[in-house]
PDB file of N, CA and C in Angstrom:
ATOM      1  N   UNK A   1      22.439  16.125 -28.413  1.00  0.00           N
ATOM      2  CA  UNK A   1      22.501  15.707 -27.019  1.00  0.00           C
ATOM      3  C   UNK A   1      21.142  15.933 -26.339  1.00  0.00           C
ATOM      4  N   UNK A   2      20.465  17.656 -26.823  1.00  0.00           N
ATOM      5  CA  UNK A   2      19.414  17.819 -25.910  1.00  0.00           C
ATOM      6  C   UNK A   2      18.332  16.254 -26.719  1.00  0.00           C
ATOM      7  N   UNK A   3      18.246  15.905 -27.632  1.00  0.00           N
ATOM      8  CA  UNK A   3      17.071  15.180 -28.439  1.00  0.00           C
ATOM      9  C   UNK A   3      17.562  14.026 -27.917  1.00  0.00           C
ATOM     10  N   UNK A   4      18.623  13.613 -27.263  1.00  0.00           N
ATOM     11  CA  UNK A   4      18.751  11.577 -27.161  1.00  0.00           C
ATOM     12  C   UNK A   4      18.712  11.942 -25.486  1.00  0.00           C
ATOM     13  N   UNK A   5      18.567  13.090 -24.664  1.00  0.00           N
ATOM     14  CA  UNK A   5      17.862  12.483 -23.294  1.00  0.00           C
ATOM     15  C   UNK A   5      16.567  13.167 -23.477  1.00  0.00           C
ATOM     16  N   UNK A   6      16.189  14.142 -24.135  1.00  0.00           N
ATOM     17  CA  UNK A   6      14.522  13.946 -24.490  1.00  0.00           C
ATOM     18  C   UNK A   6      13.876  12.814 -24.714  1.00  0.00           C
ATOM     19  N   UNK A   7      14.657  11.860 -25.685  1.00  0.00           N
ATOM     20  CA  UNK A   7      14.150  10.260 -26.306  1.00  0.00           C
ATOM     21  C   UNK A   7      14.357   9.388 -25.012  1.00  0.00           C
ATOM     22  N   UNK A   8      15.465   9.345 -24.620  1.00  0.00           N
ATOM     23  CA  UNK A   8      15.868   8.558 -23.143  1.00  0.00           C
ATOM     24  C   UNK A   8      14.293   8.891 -21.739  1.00  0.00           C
ATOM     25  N   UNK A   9      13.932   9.739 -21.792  1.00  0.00           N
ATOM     26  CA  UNK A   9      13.263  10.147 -20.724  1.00  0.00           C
ATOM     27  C   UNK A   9      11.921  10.104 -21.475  1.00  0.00           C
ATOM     28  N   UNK A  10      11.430  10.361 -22.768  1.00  0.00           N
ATOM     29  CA  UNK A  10      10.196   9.667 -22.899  1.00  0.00           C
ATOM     30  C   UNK A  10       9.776   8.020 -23.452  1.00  0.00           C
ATOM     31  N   UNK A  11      10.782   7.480 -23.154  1.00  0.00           N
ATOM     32  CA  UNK A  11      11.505   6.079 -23.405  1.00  0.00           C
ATOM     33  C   UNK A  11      10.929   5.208 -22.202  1.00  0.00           C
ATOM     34  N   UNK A  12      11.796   6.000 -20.911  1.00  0.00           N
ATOM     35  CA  UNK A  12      11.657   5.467 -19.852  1.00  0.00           C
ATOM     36  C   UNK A  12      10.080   5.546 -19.294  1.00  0.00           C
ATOM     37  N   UNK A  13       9.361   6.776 -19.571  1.00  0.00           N
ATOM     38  CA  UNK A  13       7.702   7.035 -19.462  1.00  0.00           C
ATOM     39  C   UNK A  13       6.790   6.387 -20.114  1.00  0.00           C
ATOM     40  N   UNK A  14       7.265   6.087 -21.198  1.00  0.00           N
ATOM     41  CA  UNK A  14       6.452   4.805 -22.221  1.00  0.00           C
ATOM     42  C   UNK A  14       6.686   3.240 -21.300  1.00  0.00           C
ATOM     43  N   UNK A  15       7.419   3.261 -21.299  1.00  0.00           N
ATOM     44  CA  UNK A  15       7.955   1.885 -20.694  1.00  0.00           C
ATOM     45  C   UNK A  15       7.482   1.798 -19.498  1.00  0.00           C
ATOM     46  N   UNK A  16       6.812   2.583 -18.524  1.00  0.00           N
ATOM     47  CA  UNK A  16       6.370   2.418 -17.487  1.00  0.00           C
ATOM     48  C   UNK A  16       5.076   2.389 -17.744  1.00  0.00           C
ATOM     49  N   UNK A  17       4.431   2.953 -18.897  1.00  0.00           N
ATOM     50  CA  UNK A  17       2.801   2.792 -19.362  1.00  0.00           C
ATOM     51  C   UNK A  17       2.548   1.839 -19.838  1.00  0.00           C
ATOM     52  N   UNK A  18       3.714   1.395 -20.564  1.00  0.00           N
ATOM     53  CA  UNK A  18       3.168  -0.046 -21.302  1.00  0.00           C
ATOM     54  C   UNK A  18       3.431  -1.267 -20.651  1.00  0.00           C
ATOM     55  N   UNK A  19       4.328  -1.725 -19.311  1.00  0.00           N
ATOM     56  CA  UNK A  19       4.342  -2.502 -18.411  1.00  0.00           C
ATOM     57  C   UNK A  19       3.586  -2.425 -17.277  1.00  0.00           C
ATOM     58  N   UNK A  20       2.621  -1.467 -17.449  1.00  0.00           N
ATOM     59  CA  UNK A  20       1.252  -1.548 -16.092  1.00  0.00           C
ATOM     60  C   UNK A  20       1.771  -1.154 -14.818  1.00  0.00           C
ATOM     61  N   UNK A  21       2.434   0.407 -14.681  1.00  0.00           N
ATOM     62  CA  UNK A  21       2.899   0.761 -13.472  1.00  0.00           C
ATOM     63  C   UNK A  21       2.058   1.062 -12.695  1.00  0.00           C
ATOM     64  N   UNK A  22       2.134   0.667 -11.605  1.00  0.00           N
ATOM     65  CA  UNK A  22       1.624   1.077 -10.360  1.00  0.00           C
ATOM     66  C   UNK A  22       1.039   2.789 -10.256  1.00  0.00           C
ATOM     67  N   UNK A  23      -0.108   3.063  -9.320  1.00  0.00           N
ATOM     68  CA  UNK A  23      -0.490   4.065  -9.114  1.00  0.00           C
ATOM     69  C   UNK A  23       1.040   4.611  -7.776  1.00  0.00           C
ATOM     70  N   UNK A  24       0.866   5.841  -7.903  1.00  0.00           N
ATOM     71  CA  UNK A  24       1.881   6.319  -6.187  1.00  0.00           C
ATOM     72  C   UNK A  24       1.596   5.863  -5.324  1.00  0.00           C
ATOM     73  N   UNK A  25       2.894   5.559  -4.685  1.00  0.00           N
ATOM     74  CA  UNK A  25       2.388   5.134  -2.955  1.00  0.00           C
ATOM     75  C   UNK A  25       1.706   5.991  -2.376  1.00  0.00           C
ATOM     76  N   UNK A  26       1.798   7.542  -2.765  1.00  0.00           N
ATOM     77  CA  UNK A  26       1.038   8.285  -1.799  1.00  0.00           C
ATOM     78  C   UNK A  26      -0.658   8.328  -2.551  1.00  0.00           C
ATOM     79  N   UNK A  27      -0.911   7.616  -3.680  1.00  0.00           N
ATOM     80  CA  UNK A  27      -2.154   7.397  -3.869  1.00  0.00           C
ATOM     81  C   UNK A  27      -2.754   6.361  -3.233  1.00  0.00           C
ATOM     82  N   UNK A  28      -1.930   5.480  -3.331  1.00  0.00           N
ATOM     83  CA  UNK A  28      -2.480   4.034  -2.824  1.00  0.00           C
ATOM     84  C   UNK A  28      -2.417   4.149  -1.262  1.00  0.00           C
ATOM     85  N   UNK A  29      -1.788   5.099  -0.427  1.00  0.00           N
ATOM     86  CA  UNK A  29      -1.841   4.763   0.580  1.00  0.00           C
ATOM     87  C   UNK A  29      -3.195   5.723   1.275  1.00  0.00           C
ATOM     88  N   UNK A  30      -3.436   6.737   0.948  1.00  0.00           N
ATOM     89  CA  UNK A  30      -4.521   7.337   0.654  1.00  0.00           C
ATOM     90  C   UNK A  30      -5.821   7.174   0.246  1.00  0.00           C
ATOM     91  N   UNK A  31      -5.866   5.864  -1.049  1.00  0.00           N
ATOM     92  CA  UNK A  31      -7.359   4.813  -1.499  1.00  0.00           C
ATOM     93  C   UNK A  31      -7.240   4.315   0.208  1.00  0.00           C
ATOM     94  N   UNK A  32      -6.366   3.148   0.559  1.00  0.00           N
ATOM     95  CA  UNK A  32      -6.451   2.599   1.594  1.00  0.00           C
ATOM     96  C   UNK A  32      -6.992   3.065   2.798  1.00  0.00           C
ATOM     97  N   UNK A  33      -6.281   4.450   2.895  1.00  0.00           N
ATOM     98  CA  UNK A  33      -6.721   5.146   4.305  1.00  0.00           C
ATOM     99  C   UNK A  33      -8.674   5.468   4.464  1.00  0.00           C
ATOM    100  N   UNK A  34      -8.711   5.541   2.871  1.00  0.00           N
ATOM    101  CA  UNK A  34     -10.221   6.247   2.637  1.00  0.00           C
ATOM    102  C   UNK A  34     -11.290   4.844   2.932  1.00  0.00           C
ATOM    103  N   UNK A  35     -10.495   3.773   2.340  1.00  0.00           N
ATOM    104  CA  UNK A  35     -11.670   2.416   2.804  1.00  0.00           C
ATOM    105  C   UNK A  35     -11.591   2.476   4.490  1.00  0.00           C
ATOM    106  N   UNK A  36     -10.232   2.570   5.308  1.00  0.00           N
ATOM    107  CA  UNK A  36     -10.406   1.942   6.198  1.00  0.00           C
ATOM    108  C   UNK A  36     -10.892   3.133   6.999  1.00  0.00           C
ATOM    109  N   UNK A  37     -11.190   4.159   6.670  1.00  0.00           N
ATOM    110  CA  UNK A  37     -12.088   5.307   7.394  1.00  0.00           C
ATOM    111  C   UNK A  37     -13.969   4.952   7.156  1.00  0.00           C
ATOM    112  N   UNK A  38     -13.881   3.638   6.432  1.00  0.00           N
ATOM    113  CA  UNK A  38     -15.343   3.549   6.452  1.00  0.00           C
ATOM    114  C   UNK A  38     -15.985   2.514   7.769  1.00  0.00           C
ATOM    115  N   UNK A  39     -16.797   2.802   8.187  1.00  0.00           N
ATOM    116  CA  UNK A  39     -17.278   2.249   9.458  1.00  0.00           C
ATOM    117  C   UNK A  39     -17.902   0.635   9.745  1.00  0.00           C
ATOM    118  N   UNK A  40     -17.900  -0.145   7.917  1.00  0.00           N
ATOM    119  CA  UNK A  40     -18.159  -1.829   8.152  1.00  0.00           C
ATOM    120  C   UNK A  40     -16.934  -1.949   7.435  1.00  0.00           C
ATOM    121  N   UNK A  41     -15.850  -1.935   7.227  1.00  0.00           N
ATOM    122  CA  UNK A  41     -14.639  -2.357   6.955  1.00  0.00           C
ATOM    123  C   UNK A  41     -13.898  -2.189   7.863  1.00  0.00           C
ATOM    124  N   UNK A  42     -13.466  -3.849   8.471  1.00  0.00           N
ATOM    125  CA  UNK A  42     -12.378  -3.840   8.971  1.00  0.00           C
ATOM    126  C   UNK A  42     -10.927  -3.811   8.861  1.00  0.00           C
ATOM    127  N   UNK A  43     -10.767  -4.599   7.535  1.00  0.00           N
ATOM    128  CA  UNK A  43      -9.653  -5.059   6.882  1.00  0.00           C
ATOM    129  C   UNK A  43      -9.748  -4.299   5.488  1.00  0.00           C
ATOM    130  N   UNK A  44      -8.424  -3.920   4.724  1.00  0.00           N
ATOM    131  CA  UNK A  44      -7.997  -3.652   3.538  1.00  0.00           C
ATOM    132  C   UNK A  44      -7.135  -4.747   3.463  1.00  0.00           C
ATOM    133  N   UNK A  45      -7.815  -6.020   2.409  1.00  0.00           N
ATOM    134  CA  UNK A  45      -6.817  -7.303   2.448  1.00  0.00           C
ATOM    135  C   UNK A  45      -5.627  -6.747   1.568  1.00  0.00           C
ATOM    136  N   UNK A  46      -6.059  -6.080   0.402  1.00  0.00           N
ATOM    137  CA  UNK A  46      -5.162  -6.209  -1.044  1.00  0.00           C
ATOM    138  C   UNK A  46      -5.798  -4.812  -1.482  1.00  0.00           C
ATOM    139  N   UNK A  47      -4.593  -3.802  -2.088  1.00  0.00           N
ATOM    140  CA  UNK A  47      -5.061  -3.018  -2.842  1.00  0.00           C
ATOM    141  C   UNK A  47      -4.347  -3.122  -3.995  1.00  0.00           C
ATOM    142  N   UNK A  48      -4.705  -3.088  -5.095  1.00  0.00           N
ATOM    143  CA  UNK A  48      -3.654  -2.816  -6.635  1.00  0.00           C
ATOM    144  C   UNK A  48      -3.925  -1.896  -7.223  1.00  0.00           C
ATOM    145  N   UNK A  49      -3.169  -1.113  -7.895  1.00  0.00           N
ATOM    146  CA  UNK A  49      -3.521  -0.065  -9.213  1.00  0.00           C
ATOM    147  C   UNK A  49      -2.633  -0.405 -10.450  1.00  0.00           C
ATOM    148  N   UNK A  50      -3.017   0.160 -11.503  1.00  0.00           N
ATOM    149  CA  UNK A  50      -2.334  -0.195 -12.588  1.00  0.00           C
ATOM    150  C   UNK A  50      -2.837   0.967 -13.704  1.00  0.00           C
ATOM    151  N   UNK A  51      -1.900   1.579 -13.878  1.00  0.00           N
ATOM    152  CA  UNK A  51      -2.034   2.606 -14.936  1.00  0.00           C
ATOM    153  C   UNK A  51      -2.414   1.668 -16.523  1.00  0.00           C
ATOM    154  N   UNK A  52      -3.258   2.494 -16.953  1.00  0.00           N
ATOM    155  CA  UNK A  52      -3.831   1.512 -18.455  1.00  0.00           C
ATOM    156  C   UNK A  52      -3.594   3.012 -19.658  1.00  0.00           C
ATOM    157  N   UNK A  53      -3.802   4.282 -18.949  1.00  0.00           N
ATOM    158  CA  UNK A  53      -2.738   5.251 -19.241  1.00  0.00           C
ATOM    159  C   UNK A  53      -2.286   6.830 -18.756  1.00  0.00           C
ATOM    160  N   UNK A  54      -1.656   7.584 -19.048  1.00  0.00           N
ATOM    161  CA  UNK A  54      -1.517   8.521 -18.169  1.00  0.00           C
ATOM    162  C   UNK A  54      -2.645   9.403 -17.230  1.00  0.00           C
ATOM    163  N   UNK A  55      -3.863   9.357 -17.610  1.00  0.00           N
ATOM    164  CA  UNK A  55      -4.957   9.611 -16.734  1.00  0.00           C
ATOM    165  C   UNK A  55      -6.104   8.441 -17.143  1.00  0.00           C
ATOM    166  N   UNK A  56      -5.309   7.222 -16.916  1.00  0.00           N
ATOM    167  CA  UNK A  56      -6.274   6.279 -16.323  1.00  0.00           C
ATOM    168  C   UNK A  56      -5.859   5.333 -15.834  1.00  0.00           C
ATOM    169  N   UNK A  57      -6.110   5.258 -14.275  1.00  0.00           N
ATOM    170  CA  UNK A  57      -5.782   4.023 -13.596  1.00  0.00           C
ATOM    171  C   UNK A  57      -6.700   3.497 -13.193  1.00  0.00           C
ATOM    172  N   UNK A  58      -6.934   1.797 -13.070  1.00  0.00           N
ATOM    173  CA  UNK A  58      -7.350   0.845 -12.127  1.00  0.00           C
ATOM    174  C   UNK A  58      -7.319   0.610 -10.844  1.00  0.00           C
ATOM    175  N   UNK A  59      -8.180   0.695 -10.268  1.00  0.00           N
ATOM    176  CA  UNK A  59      -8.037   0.354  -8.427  1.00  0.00           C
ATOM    177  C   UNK A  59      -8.695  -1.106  -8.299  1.00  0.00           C
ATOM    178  N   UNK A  60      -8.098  -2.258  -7.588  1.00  0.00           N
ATOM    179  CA  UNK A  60      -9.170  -3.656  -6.994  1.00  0.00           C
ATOM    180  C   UNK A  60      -8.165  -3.561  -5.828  1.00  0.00           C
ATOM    181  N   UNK A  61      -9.682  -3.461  -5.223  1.00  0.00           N
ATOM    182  CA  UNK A  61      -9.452  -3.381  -3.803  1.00  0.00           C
ATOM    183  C   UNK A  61     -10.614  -4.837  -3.206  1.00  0.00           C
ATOM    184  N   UNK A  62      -9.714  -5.112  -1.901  1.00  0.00           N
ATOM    185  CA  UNK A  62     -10.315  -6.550  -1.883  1.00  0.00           C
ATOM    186  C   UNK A  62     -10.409  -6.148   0.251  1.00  0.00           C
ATOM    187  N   UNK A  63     -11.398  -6.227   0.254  1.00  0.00           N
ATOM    188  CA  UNK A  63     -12.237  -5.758   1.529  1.00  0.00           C
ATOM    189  C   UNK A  63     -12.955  -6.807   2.511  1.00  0.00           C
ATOM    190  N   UNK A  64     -12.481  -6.260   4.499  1.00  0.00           N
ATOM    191  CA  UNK A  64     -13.079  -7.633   4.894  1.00  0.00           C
ATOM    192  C   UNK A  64     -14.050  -6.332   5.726  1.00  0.00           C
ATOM    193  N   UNK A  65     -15.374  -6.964   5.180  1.00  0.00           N
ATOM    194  CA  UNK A  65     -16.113  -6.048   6.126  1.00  0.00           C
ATOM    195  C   UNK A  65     -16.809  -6.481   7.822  1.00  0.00           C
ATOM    196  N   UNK A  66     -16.997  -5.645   8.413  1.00  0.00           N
ATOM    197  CA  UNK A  66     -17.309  -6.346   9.593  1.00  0.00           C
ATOM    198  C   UNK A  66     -18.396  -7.298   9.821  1.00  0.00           C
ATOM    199  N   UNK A  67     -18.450  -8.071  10.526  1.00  0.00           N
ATOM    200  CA  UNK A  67     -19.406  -9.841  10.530  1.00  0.00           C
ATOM    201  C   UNK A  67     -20.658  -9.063  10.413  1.00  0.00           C
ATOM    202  N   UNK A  68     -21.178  -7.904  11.446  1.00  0.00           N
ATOM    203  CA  UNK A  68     -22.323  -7.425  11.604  1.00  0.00           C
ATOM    204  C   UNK A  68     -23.049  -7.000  10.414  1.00  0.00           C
ATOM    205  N   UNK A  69     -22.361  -6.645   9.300  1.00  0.00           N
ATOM    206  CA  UNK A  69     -23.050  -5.941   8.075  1.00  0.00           C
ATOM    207  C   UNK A  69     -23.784  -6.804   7.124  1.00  0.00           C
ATOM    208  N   UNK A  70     -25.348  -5.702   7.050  1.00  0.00           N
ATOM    209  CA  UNK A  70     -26.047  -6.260   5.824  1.00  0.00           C
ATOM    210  C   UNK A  70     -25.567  -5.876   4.640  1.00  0.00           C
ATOM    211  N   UNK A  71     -25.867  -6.479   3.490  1.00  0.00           N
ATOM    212  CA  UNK A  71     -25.834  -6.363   2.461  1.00  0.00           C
ATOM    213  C   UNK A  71     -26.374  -5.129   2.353  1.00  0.00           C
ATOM    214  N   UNK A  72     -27.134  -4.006   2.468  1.00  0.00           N
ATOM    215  CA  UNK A  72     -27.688  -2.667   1.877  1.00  0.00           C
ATOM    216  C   UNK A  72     -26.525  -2.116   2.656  1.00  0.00           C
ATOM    217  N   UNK A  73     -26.011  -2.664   3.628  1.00  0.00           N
ATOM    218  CA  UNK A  73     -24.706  -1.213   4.027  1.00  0.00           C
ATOM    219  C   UNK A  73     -23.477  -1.791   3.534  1.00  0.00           C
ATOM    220  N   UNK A  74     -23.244  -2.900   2.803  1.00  0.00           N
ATOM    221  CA  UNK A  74     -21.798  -3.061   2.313  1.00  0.00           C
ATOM    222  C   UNK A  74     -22.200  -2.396   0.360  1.00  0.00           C
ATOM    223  N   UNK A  75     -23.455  -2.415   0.241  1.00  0.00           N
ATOM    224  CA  UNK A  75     -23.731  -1.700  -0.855  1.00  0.00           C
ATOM    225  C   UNK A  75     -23.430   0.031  -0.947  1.00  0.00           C
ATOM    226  N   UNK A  76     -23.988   0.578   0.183  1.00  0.00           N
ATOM    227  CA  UNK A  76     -23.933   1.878   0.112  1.00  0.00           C
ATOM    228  C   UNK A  76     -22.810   1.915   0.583  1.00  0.00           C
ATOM    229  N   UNK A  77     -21.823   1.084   1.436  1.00  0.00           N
ATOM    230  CA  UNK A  77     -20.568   1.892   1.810  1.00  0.00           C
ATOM    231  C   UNK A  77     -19.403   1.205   0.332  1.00  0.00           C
ATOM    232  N   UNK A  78     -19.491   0.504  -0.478  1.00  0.00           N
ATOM    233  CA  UNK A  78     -18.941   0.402  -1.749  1.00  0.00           C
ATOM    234  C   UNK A  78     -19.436   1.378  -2.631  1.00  0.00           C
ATOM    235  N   UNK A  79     -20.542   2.345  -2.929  1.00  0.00           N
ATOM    236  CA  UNK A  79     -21.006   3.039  -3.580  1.00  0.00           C
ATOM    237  C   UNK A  79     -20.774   4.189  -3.104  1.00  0.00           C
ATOM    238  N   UNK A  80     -20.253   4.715  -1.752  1.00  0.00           N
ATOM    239  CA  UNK A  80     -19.988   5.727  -1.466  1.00  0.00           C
ATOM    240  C   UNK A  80     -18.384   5.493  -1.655  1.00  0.00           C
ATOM    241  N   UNK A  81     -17.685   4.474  -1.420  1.00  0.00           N
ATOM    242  CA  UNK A  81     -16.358   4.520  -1.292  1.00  0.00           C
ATOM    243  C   UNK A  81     -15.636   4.776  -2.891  1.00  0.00           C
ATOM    244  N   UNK A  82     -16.292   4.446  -3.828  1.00  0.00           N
ATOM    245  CA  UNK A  82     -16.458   4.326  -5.226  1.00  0.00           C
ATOM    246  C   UNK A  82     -16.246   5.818  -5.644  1.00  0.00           C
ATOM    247  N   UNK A  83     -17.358   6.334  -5.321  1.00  0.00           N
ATOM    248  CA  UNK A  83     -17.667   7.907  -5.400  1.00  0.00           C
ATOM    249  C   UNK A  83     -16.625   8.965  -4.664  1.00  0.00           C
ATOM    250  N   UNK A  84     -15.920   8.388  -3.682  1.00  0.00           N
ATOM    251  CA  UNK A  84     -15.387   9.174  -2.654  1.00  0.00           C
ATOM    252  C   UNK A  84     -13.989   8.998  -3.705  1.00  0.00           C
ATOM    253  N   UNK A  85     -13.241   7.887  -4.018  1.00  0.00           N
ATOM    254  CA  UNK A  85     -12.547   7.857  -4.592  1.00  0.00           C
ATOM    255  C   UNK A  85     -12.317   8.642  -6.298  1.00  0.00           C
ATOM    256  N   UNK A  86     -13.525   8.458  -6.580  1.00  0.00           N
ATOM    257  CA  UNK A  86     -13.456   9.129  -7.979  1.00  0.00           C
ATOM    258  C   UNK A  86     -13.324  10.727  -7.978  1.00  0.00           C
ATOM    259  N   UNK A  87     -13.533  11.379  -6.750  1.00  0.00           N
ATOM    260  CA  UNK A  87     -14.320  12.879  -6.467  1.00  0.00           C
ATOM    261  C   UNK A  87     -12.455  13.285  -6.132  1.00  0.00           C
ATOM    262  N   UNK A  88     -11.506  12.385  -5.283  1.00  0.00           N
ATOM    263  CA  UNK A  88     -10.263  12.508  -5.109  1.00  0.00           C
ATOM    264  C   UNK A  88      -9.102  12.342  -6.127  1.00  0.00           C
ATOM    265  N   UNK A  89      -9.498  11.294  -6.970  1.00  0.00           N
ATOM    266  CA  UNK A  89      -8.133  10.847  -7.613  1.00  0.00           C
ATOM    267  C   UNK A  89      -9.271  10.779  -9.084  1.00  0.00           C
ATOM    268  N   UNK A  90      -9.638  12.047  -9.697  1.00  0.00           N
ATOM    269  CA  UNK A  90     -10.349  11.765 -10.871  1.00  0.00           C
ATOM    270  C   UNK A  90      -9.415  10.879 -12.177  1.00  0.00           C
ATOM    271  N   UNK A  91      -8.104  10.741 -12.441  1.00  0.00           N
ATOM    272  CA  UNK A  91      -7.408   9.428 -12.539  1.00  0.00           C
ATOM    273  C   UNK A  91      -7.838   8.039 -12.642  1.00  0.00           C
ATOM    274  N   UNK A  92      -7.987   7.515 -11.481  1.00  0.00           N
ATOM    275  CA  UNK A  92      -8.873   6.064 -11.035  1.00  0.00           C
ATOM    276  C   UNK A  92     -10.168   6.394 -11.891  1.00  0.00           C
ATOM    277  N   UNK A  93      -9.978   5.949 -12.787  1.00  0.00           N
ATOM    278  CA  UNK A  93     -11.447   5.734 -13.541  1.00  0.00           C
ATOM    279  C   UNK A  93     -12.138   4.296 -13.224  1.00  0.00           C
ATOM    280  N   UNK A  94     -11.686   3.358 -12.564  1.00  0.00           N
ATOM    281  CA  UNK A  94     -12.533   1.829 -12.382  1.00  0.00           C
ATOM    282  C   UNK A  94     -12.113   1.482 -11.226  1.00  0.00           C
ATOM    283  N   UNK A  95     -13.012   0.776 -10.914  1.00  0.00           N
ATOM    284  CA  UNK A  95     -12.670   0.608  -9.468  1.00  0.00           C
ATOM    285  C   UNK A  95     -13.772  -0.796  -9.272  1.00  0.00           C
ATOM    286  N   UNK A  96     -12.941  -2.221  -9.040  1.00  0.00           N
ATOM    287  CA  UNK A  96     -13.308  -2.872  -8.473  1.00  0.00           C
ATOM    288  C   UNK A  96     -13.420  -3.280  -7.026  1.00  0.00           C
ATOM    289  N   UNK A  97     -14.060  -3.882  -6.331  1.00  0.00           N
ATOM    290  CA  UNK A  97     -14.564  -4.279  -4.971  1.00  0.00           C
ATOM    291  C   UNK A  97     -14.768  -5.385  -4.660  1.00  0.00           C
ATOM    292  N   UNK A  98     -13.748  -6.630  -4.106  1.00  0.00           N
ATOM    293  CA  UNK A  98     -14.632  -7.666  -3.776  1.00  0.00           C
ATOM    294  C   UNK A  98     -14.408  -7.795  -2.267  1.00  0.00           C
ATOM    295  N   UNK A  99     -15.254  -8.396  -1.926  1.00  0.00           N
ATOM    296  CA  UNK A  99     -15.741  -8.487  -0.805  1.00  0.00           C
ATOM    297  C   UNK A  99     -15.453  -9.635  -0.373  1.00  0.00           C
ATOM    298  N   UNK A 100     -14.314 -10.342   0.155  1.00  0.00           N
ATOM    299  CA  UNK A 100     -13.751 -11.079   1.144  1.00  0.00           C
ATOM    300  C   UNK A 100     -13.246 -11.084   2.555  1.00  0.00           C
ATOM    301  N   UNK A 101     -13.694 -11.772   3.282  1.00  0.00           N
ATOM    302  CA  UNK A 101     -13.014 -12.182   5.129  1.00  0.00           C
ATOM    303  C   UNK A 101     -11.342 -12.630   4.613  1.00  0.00           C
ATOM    304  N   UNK A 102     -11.248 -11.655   5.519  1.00  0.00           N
ATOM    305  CA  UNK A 102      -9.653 -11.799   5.554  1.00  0.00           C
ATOM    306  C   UNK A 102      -9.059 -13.185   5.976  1.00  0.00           C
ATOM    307  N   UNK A 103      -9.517 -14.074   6.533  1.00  0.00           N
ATOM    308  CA  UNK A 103      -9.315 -15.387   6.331  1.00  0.00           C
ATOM    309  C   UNK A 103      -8.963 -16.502   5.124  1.00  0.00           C
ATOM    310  N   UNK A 104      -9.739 -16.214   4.643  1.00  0.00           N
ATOM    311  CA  UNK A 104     -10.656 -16.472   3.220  1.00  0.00           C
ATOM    312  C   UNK A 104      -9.480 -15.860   2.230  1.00  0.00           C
ATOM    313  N   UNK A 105      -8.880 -14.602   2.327  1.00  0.00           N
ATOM    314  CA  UNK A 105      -7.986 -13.710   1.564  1.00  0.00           C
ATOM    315  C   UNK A 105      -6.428 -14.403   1.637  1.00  0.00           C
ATOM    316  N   UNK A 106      -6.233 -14.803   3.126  1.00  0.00           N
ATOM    317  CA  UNK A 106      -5.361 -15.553   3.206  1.00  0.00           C
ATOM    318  C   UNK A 106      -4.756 -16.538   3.058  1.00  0.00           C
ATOM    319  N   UNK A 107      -5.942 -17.569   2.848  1.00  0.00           N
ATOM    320  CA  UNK A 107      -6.364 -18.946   2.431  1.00  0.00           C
ATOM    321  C   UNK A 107      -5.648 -18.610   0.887  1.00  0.00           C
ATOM    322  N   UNK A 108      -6.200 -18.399   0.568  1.00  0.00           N
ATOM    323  CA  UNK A 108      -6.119 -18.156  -1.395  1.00  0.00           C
ATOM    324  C   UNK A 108      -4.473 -17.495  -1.421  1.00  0.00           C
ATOM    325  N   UNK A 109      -4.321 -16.492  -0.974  1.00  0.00           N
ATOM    326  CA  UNK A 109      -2.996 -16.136  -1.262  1.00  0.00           C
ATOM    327  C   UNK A 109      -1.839 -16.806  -1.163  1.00  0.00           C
ATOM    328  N   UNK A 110      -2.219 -18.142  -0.258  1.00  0.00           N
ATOM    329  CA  UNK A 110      -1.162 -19.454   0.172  1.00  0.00           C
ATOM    330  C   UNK A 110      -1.707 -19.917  -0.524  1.00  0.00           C
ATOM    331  N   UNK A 111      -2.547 -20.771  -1.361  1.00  0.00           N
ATOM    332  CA  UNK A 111      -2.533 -21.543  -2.333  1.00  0.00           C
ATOM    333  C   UNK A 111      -2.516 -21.464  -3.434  1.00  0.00           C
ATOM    334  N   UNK A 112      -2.846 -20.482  -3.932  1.00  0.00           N
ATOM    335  CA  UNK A 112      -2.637 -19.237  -5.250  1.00  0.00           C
ATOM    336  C   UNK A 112      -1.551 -18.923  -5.124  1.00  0.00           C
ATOM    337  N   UNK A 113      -0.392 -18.601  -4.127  1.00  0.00           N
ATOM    338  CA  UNK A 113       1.216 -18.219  -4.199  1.00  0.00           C
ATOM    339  C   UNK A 113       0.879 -16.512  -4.510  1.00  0.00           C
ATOM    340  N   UNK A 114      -0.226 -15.789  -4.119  1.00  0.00           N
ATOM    341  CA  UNK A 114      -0.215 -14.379  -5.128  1.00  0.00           C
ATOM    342  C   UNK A 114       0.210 -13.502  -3.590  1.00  0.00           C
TER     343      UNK A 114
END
């Protein structure tokens, strides 16, 4: 009995690694909080995570930064946000960034259906 819910319960933990589960809400809501505490981001369009395995997840995060920003401050505030994240959730080992107007994010998500 104790060995078939030992098997049952590392059954159910496999099965969530090998179908690409989600990071925690209280991680993801936390990545989120940390972009939108940065000072040329306005928008957090899209965040995803995806466990690839038990201490390694994926973050793409898809960002509308404010009209005013140059390119050297959407660099350093992706390179700090990068860093800020890795220093918190040593987990998130990758971390993509693209850089879209939330317009633009919206556009695509209605014609893409995503």
């Amino acid at each position: 009995m104790i060995l078939a819910i030992t098997a049952a319960g590392l059954a159910y933990e496999t099965k969530g690694l090998l179908t690409g589960e989600a990071a925690s809400a209280a991680t993801v809501h936390a990545v989120r909080e940390m972009a939108m505490a940065e000072p040329l981001v306005s928008t957090v369009n899209e965040l995803r995570t995806l466990h690839f395995g038990p201490n390694d997840i994926l973050a793409a995060l898809s960002l509308d930064f404010e009209d005013k920003s140059n390119l050297e401050g959407v660099e350093q505030t992706v390179n700090r946000l990068e860093r800020q994240i890795k220093e918190k959730f040593p987990d998130i080992t990758r971390i993509f960034v693209e850089v879209q107007s939330r317009e633009h994010h919206v556009k695509d998500a209605a014609l893409f259906g995503d």
